[in-house]
N, C-alpha and C. Protein backbone atom coordinates (compact mmCIF):
# COMPACT_ATOMS: atom_id res chain seq x y z
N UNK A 1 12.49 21.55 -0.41
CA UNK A 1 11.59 20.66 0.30
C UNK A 1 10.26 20.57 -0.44
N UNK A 2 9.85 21.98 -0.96
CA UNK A 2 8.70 21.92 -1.87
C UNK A 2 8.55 20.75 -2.56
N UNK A 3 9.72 21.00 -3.63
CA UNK A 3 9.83 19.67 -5.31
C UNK A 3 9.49 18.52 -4.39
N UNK A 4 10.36 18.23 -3.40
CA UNK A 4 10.20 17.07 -3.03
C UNK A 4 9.37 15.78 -2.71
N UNK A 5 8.50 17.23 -1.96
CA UNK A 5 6.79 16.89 -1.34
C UNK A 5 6.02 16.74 -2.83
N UNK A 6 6.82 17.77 -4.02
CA UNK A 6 5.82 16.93 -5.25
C UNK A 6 5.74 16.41 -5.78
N UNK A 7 7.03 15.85 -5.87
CA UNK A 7 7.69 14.82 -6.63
C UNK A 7 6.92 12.89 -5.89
N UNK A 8 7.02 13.04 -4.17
CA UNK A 8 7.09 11.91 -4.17
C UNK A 8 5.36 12.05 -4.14
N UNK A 9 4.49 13.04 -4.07
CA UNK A 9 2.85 12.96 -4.49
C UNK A 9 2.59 12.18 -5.37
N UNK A 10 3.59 12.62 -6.87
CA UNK A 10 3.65 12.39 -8.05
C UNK A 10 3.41 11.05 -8.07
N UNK A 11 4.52 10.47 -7.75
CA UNK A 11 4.72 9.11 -7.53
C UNK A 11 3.96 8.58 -6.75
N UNK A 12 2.93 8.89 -5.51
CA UNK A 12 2.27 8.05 -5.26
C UNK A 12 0.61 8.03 -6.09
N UNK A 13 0.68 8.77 -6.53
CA UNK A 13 -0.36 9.13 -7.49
C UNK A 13 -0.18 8.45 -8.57
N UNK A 14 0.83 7.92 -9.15
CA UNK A 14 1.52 7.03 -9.91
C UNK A 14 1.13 5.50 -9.35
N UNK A 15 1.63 5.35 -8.47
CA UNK A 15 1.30 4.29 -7.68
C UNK A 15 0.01 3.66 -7.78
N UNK A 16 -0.83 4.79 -7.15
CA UNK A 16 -2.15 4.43 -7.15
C UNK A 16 -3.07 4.03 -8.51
N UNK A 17 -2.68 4.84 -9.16
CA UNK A 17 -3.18 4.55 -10.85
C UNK A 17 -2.88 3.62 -11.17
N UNK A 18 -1.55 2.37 -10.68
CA UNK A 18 -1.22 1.42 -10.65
C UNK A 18 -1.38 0.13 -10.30
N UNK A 19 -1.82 0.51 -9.05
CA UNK A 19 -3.34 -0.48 -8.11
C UNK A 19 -4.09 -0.79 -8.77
N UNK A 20 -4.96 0.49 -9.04
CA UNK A 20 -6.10 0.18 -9.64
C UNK A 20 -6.61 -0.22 -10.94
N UNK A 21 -5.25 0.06 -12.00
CA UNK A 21 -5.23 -0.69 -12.97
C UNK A 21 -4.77 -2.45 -12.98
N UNK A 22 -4.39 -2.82 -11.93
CA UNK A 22 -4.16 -4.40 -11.52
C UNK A 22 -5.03 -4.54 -11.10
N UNK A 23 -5.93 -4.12 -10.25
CA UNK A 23 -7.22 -4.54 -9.89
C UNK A 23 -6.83 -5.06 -8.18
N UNK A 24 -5.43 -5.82 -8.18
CA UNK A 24 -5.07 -6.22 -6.63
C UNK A 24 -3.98 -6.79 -7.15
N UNK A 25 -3.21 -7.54 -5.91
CA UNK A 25 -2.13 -7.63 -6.11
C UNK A 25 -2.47 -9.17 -5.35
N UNK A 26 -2.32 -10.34 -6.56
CA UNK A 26 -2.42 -12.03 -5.65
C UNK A 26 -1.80 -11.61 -4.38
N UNK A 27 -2.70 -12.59 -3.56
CA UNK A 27 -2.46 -12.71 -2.08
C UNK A 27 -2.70 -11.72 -1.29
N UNK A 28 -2.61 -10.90 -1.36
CA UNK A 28 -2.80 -9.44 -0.19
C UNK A 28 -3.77 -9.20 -0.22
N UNK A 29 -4.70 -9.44 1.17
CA UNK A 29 -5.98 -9.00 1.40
C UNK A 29 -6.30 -10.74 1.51
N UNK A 30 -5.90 -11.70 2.00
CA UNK A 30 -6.56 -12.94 2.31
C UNK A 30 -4.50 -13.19 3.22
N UNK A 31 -3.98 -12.57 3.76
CA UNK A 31 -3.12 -12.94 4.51
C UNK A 31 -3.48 -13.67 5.99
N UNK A 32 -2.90 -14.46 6.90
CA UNK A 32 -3.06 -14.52 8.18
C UNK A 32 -3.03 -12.98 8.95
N UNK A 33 -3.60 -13.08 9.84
CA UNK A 33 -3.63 -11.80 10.54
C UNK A 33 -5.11 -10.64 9.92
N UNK A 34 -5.80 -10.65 8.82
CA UNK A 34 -6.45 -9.95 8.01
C UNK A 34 -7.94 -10.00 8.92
N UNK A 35 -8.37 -9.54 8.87
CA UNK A 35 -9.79 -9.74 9.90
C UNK A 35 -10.86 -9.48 9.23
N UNK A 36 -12.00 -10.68 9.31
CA UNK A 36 -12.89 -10.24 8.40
C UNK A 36 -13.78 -10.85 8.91
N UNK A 37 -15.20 -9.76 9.19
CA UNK A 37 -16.21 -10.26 9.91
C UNK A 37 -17.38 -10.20 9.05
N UNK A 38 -18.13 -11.01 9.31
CA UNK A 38 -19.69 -11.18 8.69
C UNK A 38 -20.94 -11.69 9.49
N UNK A 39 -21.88 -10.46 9.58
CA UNK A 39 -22.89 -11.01 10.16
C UNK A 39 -23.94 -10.34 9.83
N UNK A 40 -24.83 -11.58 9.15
CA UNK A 40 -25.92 -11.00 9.07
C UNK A 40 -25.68 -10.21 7.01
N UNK A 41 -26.58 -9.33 6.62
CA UNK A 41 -25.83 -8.69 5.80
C UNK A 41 -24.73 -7.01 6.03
N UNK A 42 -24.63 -7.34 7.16
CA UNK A 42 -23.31 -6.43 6.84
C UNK A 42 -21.71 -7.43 7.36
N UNK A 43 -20.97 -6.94 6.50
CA UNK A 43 -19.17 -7.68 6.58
C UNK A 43 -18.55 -6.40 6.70
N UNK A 44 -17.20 -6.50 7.06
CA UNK A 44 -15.98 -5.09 7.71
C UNK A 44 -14.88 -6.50 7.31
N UNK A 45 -14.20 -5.80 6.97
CA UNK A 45 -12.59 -6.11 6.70
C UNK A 45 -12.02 -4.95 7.24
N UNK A 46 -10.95 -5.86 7.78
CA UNK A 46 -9.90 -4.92 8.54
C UNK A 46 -8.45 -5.63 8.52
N UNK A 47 -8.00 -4.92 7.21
CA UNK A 47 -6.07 -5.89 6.57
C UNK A 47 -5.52 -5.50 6.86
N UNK A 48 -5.22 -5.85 8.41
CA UNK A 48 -4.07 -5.42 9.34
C UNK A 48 -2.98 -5.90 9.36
N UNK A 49 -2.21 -7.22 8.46
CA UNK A 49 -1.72 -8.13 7.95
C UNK A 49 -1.66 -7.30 6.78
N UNK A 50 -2.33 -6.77 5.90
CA UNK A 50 -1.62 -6.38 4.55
C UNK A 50 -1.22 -5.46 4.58
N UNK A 51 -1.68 -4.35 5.64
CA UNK A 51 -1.22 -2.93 5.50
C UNK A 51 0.13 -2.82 6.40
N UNK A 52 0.33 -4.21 7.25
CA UNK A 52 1.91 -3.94 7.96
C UNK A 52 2.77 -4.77 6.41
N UNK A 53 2.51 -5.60 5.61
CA UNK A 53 3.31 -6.02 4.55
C UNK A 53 3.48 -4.63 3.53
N UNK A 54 2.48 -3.80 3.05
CA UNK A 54 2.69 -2.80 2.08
C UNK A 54 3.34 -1.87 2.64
N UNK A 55 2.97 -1.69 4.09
CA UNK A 55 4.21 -0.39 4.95
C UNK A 55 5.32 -0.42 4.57
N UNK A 56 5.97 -2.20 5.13
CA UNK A 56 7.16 -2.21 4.86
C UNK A 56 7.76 -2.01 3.22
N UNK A 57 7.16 -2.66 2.57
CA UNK A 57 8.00 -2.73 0.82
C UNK A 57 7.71 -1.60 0.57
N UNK A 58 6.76 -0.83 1.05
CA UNK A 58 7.03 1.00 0.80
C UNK A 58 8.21 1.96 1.67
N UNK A 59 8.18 1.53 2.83
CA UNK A 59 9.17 2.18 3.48
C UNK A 59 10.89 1.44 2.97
N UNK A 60 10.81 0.65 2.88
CA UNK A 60 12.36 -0.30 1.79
C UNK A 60 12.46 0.84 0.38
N UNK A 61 10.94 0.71 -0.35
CA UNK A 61 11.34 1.50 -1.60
C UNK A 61 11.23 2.83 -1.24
N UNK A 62 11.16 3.38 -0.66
CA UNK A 62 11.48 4.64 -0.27
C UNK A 62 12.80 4.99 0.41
N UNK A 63 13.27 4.12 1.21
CA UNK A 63 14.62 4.29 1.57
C UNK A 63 14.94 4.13 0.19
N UNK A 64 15.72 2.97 -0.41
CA UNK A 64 16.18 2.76 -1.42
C UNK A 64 16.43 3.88 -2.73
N UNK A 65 15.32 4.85 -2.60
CA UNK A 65 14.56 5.92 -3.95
C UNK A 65 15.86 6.99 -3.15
N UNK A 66 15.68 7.44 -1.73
CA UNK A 66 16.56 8.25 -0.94
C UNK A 66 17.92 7.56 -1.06
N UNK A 67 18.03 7.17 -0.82
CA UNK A 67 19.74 6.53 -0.72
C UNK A 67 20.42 6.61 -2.07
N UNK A 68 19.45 6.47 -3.70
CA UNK A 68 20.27 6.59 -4.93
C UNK A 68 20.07 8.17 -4.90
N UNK A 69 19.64 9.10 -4.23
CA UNK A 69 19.09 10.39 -4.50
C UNK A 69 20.21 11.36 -4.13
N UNK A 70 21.21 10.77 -3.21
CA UNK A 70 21.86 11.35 -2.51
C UNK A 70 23.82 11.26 -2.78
C-alpha cells in the first residue's frame, strides 16, 4: 500500500509540473457554471464547472491506470 501511495504522489507531482509548464489548458477556467465576481478592486473566482470536469477525466484516468494494473 506504501509504493502505491508513492507511486501515484509521483505521478501527481508529475502532473502538476505539467500544468504549469502549459501554463492552462484552452477552455477550462471560462466554462458555464465558473463563478467570477468583481467588485470594486477585489475579484474571487470560484471554477466549480472546471473542477467537476478535471474530477471526472482524473477519476476515468485513474480507473483506467487501476484496471491495466491488475
Amino acid at each position: 500500500m506504501g509504493y502505491l501511495l508513492l507511486e501515484l504522489g509521483v505521478l501527481l507531482v508529475i502532473l502538476g509540473g505539467l500544468f504549469l509548464l502549459m501554463g492552462y489548458i484552452p477552455g477550462l477556467g471560462h466554462l458555464p457554471g465558473d463563478i467570477r465576481v468583481q467588485k470594486g478592486n477585489v475579484s474571487c473566482f470560484f471554477p466549480l464547472a472546471t473542477m467537476i470536469v478535471v474530477s471526472v477525466i482524473l477519476t476515468l484516468l485513474l480507473n483506467l491506470i487501476l484496471r491495466l494494473w491488475r
